[in-house]
Protein backbone atom coordinates (compact mmCIF):
# COMPACT_ATOMS: atom_id res chain seq x y z
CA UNK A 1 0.00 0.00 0.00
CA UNK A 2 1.24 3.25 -0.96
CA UNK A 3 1.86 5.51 1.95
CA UNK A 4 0.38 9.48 1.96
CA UNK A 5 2.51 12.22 1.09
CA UNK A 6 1.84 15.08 2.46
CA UNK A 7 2.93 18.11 1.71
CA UNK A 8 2.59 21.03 4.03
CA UNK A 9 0.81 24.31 2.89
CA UNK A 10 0.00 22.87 -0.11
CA UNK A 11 -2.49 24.56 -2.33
CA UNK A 12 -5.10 23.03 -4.32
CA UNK A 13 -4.80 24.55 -7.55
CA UNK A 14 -4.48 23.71 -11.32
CA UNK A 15 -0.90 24.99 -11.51
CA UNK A 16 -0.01 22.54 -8.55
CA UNK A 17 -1.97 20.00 -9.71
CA UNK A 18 0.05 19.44 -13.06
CA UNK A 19 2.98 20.90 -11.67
CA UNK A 20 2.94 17.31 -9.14
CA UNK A 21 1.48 14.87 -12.17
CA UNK A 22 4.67 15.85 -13.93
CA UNK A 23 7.15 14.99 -11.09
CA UNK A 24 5.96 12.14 -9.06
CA UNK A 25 5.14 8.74 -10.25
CA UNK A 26 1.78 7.81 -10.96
CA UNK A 27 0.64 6.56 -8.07
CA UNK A 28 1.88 9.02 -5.45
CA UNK A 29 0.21 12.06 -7.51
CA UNK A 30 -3.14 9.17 -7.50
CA UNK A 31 -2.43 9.04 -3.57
CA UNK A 32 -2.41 12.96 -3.63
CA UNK A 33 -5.80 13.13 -5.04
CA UNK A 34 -7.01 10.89 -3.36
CA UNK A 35 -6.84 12.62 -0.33
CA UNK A 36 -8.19 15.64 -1.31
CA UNK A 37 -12.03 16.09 -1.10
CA UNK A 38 -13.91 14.80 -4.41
CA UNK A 39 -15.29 18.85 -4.97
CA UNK A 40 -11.82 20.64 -4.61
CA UNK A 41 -9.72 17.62 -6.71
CA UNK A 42 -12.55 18.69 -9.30
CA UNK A 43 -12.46 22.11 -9.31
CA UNK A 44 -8.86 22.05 -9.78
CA UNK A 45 -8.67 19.15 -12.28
CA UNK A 46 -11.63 21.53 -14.16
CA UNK A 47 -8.99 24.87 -14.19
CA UNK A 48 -5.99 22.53 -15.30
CA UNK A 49 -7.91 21.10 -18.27
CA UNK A 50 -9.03 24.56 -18.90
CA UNK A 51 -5.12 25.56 -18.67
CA UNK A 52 -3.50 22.97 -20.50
CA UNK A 53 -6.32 23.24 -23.63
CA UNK A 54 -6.07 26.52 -23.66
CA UNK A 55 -2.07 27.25 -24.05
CA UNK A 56 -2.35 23.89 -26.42
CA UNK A 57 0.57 22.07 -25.28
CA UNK A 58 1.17 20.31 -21.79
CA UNK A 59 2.73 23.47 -20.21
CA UNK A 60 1.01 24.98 -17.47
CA UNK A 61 -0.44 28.23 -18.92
CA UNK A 62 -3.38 30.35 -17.25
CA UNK A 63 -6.10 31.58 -19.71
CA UNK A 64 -5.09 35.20 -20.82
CA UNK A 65 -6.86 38.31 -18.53
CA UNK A 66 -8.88 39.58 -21.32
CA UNK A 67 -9.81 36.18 -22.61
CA UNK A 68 -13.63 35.60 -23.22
CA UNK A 69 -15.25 32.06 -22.33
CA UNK A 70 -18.97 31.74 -23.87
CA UNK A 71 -20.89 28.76 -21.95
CA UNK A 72 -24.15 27.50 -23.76
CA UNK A 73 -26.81 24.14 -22.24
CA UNK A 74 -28.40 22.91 -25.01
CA UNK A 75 -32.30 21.04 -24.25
CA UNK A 76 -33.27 18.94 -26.86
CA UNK A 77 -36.25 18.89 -28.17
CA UNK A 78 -36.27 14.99 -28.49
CA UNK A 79 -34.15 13.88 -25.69
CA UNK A 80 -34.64 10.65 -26.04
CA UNK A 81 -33.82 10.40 -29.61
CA UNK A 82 -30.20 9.41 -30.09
CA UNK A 83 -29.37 10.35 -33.36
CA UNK A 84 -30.54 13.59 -32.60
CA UNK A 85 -28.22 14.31 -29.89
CA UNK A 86 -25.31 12.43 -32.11
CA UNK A 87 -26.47 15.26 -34.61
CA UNK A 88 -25.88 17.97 -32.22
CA UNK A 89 -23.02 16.85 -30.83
CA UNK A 90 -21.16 16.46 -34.78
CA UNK A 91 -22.32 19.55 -35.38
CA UNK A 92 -20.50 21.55 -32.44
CA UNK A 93 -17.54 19.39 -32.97
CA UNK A 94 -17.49 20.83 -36.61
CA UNK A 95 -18.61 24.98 -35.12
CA UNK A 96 -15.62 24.52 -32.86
CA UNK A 97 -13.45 24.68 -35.74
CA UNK A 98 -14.05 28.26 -35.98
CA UNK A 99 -10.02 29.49 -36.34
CA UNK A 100 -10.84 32.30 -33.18
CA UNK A 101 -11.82 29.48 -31.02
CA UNK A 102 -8.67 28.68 -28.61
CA UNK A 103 -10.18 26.15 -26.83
CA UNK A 104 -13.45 24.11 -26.53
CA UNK A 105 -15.11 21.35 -24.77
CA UNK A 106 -18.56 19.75 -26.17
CA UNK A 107 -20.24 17.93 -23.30
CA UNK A 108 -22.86 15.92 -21.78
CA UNK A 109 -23.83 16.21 -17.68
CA UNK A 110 -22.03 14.16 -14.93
CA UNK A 111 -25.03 13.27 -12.98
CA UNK A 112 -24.41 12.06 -9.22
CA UNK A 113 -27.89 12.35 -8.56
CA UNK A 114 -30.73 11.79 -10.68
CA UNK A 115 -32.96 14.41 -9.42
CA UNK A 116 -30.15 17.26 -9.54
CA UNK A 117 -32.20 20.56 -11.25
CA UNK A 118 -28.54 21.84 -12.32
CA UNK A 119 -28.24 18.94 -14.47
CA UNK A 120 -31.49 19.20 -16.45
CA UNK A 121 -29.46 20.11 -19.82
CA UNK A 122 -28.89 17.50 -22.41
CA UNK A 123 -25.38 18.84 -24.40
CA UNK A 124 -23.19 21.70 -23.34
CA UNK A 125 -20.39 23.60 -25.24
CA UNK A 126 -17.45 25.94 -23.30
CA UNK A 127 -15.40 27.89 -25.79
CA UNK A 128 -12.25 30.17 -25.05
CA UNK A 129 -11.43 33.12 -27.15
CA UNK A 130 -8.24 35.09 -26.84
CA UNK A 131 -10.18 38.39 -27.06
CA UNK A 132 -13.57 39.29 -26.26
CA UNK A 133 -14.18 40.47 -29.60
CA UNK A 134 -13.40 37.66 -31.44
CA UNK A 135 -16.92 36.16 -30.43
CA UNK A 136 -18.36 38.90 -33.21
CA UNK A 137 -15.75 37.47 -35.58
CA UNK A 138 -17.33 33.61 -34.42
CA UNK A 139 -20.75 34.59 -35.01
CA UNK A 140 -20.32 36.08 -38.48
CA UNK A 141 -18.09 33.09 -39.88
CA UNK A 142 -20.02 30.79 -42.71
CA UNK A 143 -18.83 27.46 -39.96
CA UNK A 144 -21.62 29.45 -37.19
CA UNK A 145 -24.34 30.21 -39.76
CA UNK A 146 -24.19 26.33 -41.27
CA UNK A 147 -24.11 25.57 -37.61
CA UNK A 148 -27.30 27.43 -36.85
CA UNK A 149 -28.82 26.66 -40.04
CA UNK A 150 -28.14 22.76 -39.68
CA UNK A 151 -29.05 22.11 -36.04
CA UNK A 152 -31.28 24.66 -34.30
CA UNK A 153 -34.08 22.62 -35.02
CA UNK A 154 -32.75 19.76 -32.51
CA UNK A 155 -33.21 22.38 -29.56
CA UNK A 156 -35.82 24.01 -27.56
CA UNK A 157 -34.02 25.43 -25.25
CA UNK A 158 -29.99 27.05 -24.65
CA UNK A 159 -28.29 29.16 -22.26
CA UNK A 160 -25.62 31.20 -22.94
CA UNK A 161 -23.14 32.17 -20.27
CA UNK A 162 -19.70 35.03 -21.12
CA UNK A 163 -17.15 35.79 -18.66
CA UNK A 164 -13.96 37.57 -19.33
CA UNK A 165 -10.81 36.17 -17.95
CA UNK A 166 -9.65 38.23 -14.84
């Protein structure tokens, strides 16, 4: 059995995170993690994905300040219907294309509970843009309208989140 490391004043952080998966074996960085509580190894495995797709190599790189990231939850219209959701999901894989888009991350929900009213959204779609004005750039490019022309039918419902990088 592999013995605990610990490591005193250590922060839980993406930058930490992949700064330890790079310099201990395996299973001590597993042994790490697993010691941590499920919602902070999460949280911090979520902002090192975000950091490592967005720099696009395996560098540790924080999203730029003045970056924009544009959330949407997509509700399908026929949620049980499979090829409809395949549909959707091909289609965002081909909008994320989109030469402004730095990063992107199409998506279905985790669901630890069945009854959890955050989770009530069939696809989802994160993209990261280097400036908040290349969003404008996104929505005029032919990939976006064939996008919208192909596949807004499959939805009835989205929500769209922005946030700028601080």
């Amino acid at each position: 059995m592999t013995q605990p490391i610990i490591i005193p004043n250590f922060q839980v952080n993406a930058t930490n995170l992949l700064l330890l998966s790079t310099i201990l074996p395996s299973q001590k960085t597993e042994t790490i993690m697993n010691n941590l509580s499920r919602r902070k190894f999460l949280a911090a495995a979520s902002l090192a994905t975000i950091a490592v797709g967005a720099s696009g190599s395996n560098q540790s790189k924080l999203v730029k300040k003045q970056s924009l990231a544009h959330t949407v939850y997509y509700w399908l219209k026929n949620p049980t219907n499979e090829a409809e959701k395949q549909r959707l999901i091909d289609g965002l894989h081909e909008l994320v294309t989109v030469k402004q888009i730095k990063y992107h991350h199409v998506g279905v929900p985790q669901v630890y509970k069945e009854d959890d009213p955050l989770k009530g959204y069939h696809v989802s779609l994160l993209m990261v843009f280097d400036e908040p004005g290349d969003i404008d750039v996104y929505h005029k490019d032919p990939i976006h309208d064939k996008f919208v022309k192909e596949c807004s039918g499959l939805w009835v419902k989205t929500i769209k989140f922005d946030s700028l990088g601080v």
